[in-house]
C-alpha atoms as a PDB file:
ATOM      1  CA  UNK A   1       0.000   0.000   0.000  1.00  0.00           C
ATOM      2  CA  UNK A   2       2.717   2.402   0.775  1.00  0.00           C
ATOM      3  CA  UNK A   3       4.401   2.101  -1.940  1.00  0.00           C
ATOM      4  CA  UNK A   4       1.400   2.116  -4.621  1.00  0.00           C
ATOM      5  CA  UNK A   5      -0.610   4.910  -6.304  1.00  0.00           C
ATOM      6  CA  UNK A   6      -3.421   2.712  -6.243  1.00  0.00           C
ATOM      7  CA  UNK A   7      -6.658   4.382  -3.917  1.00  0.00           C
ATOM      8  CA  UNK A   8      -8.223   1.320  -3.324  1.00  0.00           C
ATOM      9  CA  UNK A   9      -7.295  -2.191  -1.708  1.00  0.00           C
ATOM     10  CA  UNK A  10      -8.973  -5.209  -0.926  1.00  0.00           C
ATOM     11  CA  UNK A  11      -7.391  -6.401   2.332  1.00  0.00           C
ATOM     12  CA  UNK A  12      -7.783 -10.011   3.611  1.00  0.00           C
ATOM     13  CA  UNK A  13      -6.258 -10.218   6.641  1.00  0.00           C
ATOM     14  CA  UNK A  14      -6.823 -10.553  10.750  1.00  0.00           C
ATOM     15  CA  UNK A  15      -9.411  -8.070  11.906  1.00  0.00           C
ATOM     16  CA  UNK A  16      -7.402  -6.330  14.027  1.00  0.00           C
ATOM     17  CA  UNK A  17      -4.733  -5.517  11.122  1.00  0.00           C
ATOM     18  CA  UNK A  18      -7.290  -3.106   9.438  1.00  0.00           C
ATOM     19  CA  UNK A  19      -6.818  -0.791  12.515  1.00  0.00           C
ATOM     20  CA  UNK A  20      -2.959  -0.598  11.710  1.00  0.00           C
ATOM     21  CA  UNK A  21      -3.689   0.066   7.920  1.00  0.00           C
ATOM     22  CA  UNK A  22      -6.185   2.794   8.625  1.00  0.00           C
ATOM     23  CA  UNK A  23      -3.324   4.378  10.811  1.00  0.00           C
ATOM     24  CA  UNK A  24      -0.594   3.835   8.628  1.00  0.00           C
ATOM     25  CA  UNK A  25      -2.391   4.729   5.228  1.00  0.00           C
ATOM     26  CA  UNK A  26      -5.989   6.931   6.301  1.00  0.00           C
ATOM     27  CA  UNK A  27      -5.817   8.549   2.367  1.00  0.00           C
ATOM     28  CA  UNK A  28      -6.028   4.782   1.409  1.00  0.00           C
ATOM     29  CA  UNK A  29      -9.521   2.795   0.967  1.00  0.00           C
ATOM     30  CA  UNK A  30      -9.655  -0.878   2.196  1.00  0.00           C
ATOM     31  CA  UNK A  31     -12.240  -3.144   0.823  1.00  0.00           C
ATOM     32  CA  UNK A  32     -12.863  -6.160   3.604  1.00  0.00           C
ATOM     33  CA  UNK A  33     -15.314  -8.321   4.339  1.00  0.00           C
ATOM     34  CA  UNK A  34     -12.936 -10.303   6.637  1.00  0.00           C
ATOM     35  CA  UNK A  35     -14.899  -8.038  10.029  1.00  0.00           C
ATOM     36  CA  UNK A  36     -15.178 -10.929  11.760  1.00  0.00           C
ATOM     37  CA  UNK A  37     -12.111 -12.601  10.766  1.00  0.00           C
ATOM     38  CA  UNK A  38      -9.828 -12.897  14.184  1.00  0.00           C
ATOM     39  CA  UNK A  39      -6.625 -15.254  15.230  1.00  0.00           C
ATOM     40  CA  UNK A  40      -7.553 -15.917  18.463  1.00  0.00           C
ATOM     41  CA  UNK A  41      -3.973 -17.968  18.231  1.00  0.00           C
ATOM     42  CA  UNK A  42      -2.479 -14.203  17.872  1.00  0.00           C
ATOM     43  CA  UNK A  43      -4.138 -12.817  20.236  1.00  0.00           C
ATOM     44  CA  UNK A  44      -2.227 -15.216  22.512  1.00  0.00           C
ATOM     45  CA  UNK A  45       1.177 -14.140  21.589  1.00  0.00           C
ATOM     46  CA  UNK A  46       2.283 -11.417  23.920  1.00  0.00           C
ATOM     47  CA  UNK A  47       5.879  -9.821  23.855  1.00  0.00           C
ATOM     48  CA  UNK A  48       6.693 -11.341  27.330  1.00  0.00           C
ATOM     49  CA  UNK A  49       5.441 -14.767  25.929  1.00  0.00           C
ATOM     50  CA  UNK A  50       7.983 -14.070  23.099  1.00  0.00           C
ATOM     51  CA  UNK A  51      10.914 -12.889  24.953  1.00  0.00           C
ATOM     52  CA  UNK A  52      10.507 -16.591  27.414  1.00  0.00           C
ATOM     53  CA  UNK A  53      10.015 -18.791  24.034  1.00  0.00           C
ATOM     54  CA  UNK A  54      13.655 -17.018  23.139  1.00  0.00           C
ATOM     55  CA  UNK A  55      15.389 -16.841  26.721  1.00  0.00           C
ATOM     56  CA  UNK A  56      14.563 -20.719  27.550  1.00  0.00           C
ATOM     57  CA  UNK A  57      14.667 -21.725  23.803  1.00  0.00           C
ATOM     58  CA  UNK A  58      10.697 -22.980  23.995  1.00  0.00           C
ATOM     59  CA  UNK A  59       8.217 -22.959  21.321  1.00  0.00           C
ATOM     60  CA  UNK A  60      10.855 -24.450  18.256  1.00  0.00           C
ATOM     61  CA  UNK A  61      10.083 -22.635  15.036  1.00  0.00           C
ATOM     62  CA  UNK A  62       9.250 -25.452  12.578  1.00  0.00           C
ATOM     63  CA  UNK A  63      10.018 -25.346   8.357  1.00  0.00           C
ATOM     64  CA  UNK A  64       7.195 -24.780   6.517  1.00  0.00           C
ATOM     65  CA  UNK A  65       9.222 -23.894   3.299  1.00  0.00           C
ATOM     66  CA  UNK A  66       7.016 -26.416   1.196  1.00  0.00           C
ATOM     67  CA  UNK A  67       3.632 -24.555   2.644  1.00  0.00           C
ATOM     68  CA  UNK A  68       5.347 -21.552   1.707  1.00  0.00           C
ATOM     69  CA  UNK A  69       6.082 -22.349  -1.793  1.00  0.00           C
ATOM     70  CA  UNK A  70       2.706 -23.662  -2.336  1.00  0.00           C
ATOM     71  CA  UNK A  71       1.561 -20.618  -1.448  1.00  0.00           C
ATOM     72  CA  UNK A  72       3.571 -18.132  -3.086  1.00  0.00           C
ATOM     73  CA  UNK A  73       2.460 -20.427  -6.179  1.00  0.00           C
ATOM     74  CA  UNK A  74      -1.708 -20.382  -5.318  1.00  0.00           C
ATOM     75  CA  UNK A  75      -0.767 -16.024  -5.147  1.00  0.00           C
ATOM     76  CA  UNK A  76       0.832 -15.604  -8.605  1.00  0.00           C
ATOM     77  CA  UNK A  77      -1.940 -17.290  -9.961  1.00  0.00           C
ATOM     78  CA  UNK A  78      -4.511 -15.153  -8.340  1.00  0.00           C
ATOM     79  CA  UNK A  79      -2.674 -12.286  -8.936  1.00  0.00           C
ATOM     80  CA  UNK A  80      -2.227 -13.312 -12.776  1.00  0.00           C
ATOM     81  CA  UNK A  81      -6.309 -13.534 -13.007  1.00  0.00           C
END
């Protein structure tokens, strides 16, 4: 968005992330229909909760670089429609 001359977006994303976008970008329009879309799994994750996973090495971050890559592909071809 910041980077684009683009007036309108459609944004699907957490609920709560539409808050930060109005902030960031209030010239911008967002198109959503996502207003009841909320990660209660986010809501969980707290910067103290963070800063334990990292002092006592909990939580292990696992690879997901196939997801990712399936992903990326499922995007372009949206994108290219």
């Amino acid at each position: 968005m910041e980077k684009s001359t683009a007036k309108k977006f459609i944004v699907v994303t957490e609920f709560d992330m539409n808050y930060r976008l109005n902030a960031l970008y209030p010239d911008k329009e967002r198109i959503s229909d996502w207003l009841k879309a909320i990660c209660l799994s986010m809501k969980q994750i707290t910067l103290q909760s963070i800063w334990e996973s990292l002092k006592f090495k909990r939580n292990k971050v696992k690879d997901y670089l196939d997801i990712t890559k399936k992903t990326r592909r499922a995007i372009k071809r949206m994108l290219e429609l």
